[in-house]
N, C-alpha and C. Protein backbone atom coordinates (compact mmCIF):
# COMPACT_ATOMS: atom_id res chain seq x y z
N UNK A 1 -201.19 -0.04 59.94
CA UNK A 1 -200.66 -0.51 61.21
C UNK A 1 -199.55 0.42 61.67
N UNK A 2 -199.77 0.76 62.83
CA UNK A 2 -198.56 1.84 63.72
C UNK A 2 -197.20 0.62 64.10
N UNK A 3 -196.22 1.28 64.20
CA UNK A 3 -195.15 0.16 64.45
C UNK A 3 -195.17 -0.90 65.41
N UNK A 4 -194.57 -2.16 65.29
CA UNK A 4 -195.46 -3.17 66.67
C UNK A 4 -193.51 -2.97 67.41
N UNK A 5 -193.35 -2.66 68.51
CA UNK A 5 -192.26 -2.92 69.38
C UNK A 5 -192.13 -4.07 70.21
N UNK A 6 -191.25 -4.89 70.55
CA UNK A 6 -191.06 -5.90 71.31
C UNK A 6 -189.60 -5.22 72.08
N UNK A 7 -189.14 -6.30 72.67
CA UNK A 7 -188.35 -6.24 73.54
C UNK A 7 -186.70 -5.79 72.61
N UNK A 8 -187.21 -6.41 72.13
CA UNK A 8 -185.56 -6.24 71.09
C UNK A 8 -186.02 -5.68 69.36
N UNK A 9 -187.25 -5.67 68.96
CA UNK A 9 -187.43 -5.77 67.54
C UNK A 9 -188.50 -4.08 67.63
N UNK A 10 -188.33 -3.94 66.26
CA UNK A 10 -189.71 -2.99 65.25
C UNK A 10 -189.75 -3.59 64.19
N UNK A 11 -191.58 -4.16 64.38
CA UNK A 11 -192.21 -4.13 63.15
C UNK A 11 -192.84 -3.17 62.12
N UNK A 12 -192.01 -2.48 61.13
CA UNK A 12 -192.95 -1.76 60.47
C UNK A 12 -192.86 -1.75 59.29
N UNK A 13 -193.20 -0.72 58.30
CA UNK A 13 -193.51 -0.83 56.87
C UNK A 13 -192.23 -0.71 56.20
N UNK A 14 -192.23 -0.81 54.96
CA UNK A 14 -190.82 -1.20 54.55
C UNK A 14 -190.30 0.30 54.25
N UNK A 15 -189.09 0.99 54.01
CA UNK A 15 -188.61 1.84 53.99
C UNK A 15 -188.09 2.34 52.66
N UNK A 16 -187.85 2.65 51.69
CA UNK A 16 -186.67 3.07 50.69
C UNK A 16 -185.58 2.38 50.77
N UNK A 17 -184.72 3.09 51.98
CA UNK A 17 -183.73 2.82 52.58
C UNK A 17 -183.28 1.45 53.16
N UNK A 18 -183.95 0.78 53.04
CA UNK A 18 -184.45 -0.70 53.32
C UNK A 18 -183.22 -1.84 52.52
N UNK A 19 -183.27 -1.29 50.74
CA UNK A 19 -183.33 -1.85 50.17
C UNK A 19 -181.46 -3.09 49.95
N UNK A 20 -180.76 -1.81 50.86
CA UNK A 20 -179.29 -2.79 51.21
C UNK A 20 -179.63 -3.79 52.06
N UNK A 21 -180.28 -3.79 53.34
CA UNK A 21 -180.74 -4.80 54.08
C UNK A 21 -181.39 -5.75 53.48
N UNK A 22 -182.12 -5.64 52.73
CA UNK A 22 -183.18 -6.95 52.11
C UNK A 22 -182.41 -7.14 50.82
N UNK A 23 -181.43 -7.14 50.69
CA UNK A 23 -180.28 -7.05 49.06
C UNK A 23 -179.21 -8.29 50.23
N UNK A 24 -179.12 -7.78 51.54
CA UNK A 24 -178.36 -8.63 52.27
C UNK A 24 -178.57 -10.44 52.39
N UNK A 25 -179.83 -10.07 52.51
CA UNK A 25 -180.52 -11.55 53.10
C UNK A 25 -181.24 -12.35 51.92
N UNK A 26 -181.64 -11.68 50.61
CA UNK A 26 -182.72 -11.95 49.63
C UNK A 26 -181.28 -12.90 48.89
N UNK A 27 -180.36 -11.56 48.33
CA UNK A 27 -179.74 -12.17 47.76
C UNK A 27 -178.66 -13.66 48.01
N UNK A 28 -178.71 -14.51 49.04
CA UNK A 28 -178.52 -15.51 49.78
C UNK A 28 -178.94 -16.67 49.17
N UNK A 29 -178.86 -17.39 47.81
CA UNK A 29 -179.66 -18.79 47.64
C UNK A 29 -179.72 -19.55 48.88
N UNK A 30 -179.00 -19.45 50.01
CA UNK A 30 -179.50 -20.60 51.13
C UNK A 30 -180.89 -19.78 52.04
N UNK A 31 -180.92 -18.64 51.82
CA UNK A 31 -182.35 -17.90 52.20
C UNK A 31 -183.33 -18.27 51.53
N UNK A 32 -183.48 -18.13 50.40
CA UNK A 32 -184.20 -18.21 49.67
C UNK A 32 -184.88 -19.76 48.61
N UNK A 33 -183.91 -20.46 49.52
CA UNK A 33 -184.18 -22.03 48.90
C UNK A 33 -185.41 -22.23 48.88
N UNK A 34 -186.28 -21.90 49.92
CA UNK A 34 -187.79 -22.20 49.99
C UNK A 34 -188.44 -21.32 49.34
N UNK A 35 -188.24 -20.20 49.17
CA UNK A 35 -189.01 -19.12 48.24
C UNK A 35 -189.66 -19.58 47.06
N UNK A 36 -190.51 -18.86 46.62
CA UNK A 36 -190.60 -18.92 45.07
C UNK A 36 -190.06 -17.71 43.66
N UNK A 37 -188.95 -17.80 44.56
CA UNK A 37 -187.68 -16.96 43.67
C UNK A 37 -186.53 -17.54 43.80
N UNK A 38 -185.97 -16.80 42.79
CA UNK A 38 -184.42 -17.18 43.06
C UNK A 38 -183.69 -15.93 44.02
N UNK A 39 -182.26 -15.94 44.27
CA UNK A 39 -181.45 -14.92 44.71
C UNK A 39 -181.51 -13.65 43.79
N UNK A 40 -181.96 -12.19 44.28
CA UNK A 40 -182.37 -11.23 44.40
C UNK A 40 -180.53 -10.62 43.61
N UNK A 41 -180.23 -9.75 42.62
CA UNK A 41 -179.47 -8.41 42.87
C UNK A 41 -179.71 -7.61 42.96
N UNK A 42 -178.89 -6.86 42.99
CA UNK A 42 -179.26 -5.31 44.13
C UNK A 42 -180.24 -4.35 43.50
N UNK A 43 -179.98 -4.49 41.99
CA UNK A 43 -181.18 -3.81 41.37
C UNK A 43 -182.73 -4.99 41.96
N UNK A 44 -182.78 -5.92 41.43
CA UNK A 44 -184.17 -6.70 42.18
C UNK A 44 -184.25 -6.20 43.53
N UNK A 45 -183.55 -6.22 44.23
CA UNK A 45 -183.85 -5.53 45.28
C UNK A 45 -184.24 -3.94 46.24
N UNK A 46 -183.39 -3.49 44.90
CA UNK A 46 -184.58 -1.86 45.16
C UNK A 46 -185.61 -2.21 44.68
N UNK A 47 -185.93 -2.74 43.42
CA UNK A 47 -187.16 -2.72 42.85
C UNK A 47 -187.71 -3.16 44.01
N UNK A 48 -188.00 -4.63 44.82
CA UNK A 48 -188.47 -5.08 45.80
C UNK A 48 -188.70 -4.60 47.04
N UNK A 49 -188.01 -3.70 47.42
CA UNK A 49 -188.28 -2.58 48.09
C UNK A 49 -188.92 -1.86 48.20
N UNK A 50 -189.33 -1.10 46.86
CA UNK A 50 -190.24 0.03 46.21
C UNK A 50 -191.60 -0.62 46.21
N UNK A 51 -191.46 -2.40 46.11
CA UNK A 51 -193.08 -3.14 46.36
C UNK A 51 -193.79 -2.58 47.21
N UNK A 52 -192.64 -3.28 47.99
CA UNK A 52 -193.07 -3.78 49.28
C UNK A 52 -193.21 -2.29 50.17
N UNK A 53 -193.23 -1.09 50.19
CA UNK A 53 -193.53 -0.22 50.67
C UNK A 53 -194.99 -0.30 49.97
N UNK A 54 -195.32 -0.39 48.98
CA UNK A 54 -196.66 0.10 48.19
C UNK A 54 -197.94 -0.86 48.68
N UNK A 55 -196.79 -2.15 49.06
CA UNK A 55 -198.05 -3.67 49.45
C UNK A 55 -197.78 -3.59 50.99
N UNK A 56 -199.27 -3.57 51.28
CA UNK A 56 -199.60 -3.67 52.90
C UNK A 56 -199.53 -5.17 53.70
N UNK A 57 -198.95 -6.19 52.18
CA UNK A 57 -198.74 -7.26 53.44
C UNK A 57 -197.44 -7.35 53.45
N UNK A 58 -196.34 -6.38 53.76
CA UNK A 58 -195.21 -7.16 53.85
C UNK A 58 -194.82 -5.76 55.04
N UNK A 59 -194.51 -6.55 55.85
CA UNK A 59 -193.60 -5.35 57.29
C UNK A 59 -192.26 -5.84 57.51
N UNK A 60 -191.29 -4.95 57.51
CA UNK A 60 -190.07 -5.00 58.11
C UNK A 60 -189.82 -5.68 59.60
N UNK A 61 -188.72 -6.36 59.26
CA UNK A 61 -188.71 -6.30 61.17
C UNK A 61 -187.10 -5.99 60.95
N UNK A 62 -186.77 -5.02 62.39
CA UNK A 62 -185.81 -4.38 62.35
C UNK A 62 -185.26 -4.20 64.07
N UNK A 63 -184.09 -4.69 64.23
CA UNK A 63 -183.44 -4.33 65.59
C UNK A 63 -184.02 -3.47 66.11
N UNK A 64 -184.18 -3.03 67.57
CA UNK A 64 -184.73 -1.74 67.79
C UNK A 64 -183.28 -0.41 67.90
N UNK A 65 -182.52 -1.39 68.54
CA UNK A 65 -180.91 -0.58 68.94
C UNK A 65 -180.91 0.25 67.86
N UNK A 66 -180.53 -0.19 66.45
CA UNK A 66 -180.10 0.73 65.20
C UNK A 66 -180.73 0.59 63.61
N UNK A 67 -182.25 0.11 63.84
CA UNK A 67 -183.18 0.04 62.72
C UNK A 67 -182.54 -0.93 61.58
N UNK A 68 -181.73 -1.90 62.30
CA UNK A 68 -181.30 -2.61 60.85
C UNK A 68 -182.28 -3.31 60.44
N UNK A 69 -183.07 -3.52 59.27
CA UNK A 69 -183.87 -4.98 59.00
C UNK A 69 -183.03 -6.09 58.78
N UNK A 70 -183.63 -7.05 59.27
CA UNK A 70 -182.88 -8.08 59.72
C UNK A 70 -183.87 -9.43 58.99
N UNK A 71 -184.87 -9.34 58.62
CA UNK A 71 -185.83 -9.95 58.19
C UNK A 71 -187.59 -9.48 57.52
N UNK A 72 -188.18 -9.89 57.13
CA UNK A 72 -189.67 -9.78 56.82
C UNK A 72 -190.89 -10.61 57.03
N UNK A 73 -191.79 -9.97 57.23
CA UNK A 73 -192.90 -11.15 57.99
C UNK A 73 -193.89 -10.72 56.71
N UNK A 74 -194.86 -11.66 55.99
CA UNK A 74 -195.95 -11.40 54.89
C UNK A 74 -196.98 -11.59 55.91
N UNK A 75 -197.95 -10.89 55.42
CA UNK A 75 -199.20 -11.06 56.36
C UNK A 75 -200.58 -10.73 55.45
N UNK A 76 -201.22 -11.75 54.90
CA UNK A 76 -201.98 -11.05 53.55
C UNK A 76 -203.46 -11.38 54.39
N UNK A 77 -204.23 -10.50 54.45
CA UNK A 77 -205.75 -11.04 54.31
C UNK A 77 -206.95 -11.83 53.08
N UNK A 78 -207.27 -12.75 53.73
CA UNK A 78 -208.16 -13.69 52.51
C UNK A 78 -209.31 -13.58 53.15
N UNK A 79 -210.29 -13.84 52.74
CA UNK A 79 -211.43 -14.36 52.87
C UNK A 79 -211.58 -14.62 54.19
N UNK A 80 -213.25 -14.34 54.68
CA UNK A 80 -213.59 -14.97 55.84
C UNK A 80 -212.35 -14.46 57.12
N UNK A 81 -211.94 -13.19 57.04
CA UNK A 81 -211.03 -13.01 58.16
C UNK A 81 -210.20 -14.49 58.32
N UNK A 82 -209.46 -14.97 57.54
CA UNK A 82 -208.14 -15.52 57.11
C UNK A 82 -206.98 -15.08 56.59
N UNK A 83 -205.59 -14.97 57.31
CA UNK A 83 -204.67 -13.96 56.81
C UNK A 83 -204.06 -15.80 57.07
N UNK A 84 -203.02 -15.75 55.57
CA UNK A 84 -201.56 -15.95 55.51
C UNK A 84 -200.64 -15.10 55.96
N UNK A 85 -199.63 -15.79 56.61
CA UNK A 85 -198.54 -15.73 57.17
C UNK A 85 -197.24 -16.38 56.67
N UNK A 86 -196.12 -15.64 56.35
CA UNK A 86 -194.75 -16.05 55.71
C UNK A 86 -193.65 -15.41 56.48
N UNK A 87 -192.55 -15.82 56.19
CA UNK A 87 -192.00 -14.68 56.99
C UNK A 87 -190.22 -15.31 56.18
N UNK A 88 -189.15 -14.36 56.12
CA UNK A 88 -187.77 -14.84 55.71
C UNK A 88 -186.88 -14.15 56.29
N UNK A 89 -185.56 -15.00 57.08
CA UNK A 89 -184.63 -14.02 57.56
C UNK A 89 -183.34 -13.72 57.18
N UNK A 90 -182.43 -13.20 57.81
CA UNK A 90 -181.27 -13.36 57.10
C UNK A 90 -180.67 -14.05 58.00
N UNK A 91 -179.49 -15.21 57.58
CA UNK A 91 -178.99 -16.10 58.36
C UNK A 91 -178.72 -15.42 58.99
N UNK A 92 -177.89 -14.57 59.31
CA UNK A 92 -176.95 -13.48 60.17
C UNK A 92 -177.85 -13.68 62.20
N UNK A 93 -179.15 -13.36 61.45
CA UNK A 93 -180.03 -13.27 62.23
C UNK A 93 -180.72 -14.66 63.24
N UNK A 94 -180.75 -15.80 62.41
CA UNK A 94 -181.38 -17.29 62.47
C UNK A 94 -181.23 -17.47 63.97
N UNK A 95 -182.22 -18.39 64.72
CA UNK A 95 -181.55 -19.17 65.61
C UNK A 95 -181.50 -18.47 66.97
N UNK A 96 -182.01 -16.93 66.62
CA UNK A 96 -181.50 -16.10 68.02
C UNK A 96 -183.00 -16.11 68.31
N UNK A 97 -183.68 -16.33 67.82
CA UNK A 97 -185.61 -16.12 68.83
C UNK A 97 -186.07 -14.86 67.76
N UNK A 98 -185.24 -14.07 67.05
CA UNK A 98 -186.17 -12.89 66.29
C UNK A 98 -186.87 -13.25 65.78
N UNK A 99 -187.60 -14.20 65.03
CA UNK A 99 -188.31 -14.49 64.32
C UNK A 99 -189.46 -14.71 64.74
N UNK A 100 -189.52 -15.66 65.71
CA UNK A 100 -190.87 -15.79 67.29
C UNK A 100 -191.06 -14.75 67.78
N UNK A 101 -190.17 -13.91 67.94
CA UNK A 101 -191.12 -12.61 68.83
C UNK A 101 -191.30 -12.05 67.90
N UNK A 102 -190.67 -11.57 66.77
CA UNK A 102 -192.05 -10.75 65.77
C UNK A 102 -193.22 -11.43 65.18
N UNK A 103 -193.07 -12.99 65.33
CA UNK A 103 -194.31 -13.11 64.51
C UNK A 103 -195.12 -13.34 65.44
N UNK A 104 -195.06 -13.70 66.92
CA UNK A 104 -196.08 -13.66 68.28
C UNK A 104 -196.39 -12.41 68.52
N UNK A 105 -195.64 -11.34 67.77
CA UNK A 105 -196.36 -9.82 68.27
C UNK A 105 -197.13 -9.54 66.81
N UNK A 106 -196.68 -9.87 65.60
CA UNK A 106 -198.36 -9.97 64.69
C UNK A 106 -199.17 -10.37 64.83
N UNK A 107 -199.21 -12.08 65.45
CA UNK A 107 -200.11 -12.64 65.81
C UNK A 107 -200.99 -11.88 67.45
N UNK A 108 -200.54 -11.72 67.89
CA UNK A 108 -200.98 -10.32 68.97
C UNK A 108 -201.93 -9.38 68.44
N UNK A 109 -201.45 -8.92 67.65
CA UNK A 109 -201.78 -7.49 67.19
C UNK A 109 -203.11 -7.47 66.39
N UNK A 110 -202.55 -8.88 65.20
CA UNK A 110 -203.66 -9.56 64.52
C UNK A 110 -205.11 -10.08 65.17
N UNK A 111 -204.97 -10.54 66.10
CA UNK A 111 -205.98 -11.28 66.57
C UNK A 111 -206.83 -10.19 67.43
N UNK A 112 -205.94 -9.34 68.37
CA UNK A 112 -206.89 -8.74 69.47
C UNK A 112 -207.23 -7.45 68.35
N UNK A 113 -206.38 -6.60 67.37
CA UNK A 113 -207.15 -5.12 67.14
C UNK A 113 -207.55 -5.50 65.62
N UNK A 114 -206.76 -6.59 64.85
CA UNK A 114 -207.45 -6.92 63.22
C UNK A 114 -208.69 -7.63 63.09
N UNK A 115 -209.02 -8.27 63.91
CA UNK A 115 -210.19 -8.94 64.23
C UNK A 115 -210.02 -10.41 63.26
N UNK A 116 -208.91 -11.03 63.23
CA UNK A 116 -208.06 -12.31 62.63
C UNK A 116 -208.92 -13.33 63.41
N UNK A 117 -209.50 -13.79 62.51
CA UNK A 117 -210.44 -15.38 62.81
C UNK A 117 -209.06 -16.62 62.61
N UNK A 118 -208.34 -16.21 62.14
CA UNK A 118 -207.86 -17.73 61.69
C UNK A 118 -206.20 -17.19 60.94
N UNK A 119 -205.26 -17.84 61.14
CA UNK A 119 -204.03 -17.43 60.51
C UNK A 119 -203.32 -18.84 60.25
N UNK A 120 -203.23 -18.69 58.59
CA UNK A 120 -202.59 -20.37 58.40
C UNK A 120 -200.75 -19.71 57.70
N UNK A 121 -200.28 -20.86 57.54
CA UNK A 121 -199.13 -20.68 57.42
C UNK A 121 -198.42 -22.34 56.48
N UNK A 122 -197.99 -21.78 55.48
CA UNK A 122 -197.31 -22.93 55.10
C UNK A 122 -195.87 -23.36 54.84
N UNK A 123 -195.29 -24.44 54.57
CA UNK A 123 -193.56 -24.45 54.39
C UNK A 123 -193.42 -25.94 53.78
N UNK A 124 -192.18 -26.16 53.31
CA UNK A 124 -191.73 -26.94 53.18
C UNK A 124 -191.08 -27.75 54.15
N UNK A 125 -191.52 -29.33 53.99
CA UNK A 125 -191.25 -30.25 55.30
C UNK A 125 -189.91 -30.45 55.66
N UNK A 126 -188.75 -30.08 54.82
CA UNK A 126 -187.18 -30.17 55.16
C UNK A 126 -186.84 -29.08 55.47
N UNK A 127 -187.99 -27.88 55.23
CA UNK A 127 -187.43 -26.65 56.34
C UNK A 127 -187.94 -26.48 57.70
N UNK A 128 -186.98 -27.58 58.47
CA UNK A 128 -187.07 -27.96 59.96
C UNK A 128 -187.40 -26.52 60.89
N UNK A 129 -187.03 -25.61 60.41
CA UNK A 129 -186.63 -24.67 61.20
C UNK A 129 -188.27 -23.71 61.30
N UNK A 130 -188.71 -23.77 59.95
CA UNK A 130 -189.75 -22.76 59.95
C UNK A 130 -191.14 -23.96 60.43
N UNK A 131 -191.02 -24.83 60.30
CA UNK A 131 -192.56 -25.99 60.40
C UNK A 131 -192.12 -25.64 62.37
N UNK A 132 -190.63 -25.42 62.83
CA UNK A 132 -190.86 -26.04 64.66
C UNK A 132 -191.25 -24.27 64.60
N UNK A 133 -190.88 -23.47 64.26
CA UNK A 133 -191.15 -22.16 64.23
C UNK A 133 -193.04 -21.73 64.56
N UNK A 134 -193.29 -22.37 63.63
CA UNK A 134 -195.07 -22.85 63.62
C UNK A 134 -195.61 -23.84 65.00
N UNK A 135 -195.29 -24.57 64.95
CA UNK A 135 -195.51 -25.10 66.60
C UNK A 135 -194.91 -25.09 67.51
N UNK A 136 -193.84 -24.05 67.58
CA UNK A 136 -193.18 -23.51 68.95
C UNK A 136 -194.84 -22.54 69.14
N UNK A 137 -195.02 -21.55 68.47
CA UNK A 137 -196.16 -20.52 68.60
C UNK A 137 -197.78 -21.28 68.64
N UNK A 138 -197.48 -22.86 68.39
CA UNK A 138 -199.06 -23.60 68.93
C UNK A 138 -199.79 -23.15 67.69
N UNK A 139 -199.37 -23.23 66.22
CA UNK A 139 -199.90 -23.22 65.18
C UNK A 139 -200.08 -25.29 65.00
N UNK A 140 -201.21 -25.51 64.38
CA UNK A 140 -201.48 -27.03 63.98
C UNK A 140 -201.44 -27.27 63.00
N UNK A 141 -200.73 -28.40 62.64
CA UNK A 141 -200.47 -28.99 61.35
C UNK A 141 -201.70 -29.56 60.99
N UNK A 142 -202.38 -29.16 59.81
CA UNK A 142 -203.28 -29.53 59.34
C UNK A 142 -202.98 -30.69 58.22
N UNK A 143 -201.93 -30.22 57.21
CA UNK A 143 -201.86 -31.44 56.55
C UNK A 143 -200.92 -31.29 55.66
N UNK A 144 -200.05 -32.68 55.11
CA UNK A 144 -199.14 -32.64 54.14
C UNK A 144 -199.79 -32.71 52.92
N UNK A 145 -198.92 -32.15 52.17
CA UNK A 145 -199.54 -31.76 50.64
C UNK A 145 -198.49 -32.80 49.98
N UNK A 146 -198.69 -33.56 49.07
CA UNK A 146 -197.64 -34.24 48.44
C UNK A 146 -196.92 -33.86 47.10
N UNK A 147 -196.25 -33.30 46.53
CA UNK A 147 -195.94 -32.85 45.40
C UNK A 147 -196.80 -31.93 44.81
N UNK A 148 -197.57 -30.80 45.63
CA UNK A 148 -198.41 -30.19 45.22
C UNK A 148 -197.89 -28.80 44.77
N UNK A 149 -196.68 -28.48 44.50
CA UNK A 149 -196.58 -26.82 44.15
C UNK A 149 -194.86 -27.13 43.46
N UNK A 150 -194.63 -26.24 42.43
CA UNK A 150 -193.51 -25.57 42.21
C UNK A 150 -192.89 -24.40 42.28
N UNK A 151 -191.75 -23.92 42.51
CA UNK A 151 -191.10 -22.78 42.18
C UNK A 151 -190.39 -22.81 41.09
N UNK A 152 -189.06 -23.61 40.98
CA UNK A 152 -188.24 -23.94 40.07
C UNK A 152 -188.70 -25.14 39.19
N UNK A 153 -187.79 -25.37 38.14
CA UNK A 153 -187.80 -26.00 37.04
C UNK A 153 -186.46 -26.99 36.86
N UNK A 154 -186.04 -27.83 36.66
CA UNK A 154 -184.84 -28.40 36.39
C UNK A 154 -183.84 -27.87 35.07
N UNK A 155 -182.65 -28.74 34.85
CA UNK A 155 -182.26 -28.46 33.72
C UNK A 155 -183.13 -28.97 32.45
N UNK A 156 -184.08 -29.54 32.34
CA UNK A 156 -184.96 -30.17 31.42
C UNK A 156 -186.63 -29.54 31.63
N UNK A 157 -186.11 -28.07 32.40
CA UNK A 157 -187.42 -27.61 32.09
C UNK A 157 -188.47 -28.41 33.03
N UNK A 158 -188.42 -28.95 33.63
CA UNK A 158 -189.81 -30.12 34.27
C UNK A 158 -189.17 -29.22 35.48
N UNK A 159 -190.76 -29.61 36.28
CA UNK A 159 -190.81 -28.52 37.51
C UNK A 159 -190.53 -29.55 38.52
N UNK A 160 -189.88 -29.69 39.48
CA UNK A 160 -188.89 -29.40 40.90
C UNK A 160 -190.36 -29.51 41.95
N UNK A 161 -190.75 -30.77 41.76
CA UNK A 161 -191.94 -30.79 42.45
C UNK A 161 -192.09 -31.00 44.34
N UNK A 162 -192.25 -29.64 45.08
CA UNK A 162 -192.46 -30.29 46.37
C UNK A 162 -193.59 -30.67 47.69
N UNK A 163 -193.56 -30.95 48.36
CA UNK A 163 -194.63 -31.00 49.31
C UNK A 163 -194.63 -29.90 50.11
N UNK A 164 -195.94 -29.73 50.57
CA UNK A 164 -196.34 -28.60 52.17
C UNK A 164 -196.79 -28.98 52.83
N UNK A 165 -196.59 -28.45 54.24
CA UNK A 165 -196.99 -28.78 55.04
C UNK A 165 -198.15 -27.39 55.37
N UNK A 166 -199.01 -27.79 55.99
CA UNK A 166 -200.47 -26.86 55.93
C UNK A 166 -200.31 -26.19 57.19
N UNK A 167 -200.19 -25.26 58.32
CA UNK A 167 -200.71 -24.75 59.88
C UNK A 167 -201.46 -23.84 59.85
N UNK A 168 -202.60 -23.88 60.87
CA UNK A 168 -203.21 -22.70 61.05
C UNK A 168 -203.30 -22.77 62.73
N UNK A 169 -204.21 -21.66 63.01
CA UNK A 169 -203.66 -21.23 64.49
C UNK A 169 -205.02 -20.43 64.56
N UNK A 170 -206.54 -20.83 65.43
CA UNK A 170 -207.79 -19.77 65.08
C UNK A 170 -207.69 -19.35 66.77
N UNK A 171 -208.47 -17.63 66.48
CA UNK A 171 -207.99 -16.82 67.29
C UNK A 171 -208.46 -17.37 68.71
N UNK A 172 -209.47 -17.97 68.71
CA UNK A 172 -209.83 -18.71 70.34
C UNK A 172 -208.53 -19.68 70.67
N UNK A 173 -207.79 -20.27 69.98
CA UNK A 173 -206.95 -21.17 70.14
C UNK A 173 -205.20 -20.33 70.97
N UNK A 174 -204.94 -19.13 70.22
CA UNK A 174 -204.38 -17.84 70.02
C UNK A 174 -204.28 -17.74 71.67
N UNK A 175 -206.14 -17.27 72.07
CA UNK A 175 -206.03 -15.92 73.76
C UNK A 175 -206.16 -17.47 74.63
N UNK A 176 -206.12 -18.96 74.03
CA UNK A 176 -206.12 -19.87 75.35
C UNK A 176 -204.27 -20.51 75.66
N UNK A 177 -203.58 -19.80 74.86
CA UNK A 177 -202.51 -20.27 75.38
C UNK A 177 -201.29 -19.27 75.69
């Protein structure tokens, strides 16, 4: 993928140089509460860096003014022209619309030149922010999952059990709104 530009953002591949910016926001436990990691140090975070240049589903998104990354969007292909969609920012960033216009210009990009049948997306139901994030962009809630996944573990070792919420968004649904 060639870089996607918006009005204020660049989406592109992750950089080397990357790796203070995503050391900024990773390392954040209130970023990363929903993840299935913990808070990142700076060594995890070059390493994570060095991935994520090598893996084609993860793109930078970065101010256009002065290339800061400011966040990351996952974008994996499955089966049947089905891509997951993730995406994490840094608070710094939250709240200002960056997050909607880069992921309405993947979903763009995805649908009319990747030939994307279908793009689902999942989250946790107390992360208010990323489920309205999903149906601000006219993604549909397909369904709650009830205690179906872990990341963490407690102090007793037993896993930290939570729910998901399911969205997908298929590409006829996408060019009618």
């Amino acid at each position: 993928m060639d870089n996607l530009n918006t009005e204020r953002l660049i989406i592109r591949r992750f950089e080397e140089n990357d790796w203070k910016d995503l050391y900024e926001y990773l390392s954040d436990d209130e970023v990363v509460k929903f993840e299935p990691y913990e808070a990142f140090n700076s060594e995890q975070a070059k390493e994570e860096t060095n991935y994520r240049i090598t893996d084609d589903a993860f793109y930078a998104v970065c101010l256009k003014d002065n290339n800061k990354l400011i966040g990351n969007l996952y974008f994996c292909k499955g089966d049947f022209n089905t891509y997951e969609l993730g995406y994490v920012f840094n608070k710094n960033y939250q709240n200002l619309g960056y997050a909607t216009e880069s992921v309405k210009a993947l979903l763009d990009y995805a649908f009319a030149k990747l030939g994307a049948r279908r793009v689902v997306s999942m989250c946790n139901p107390i992360n208010t922010a990323s489920w309205k994030l999903l149906e601000r962009l006219k993604f549909r809630r397909e369904g709650h999952l009830l205690k179906n996944i872990y990341f963490k573990k407690d102090n007793n070792n037993n896993p930290i059990w939570q729910d998901t919420y399911e969205y997908a968004v298929l590409a006829e649904e996408w060019f009618e709104n």
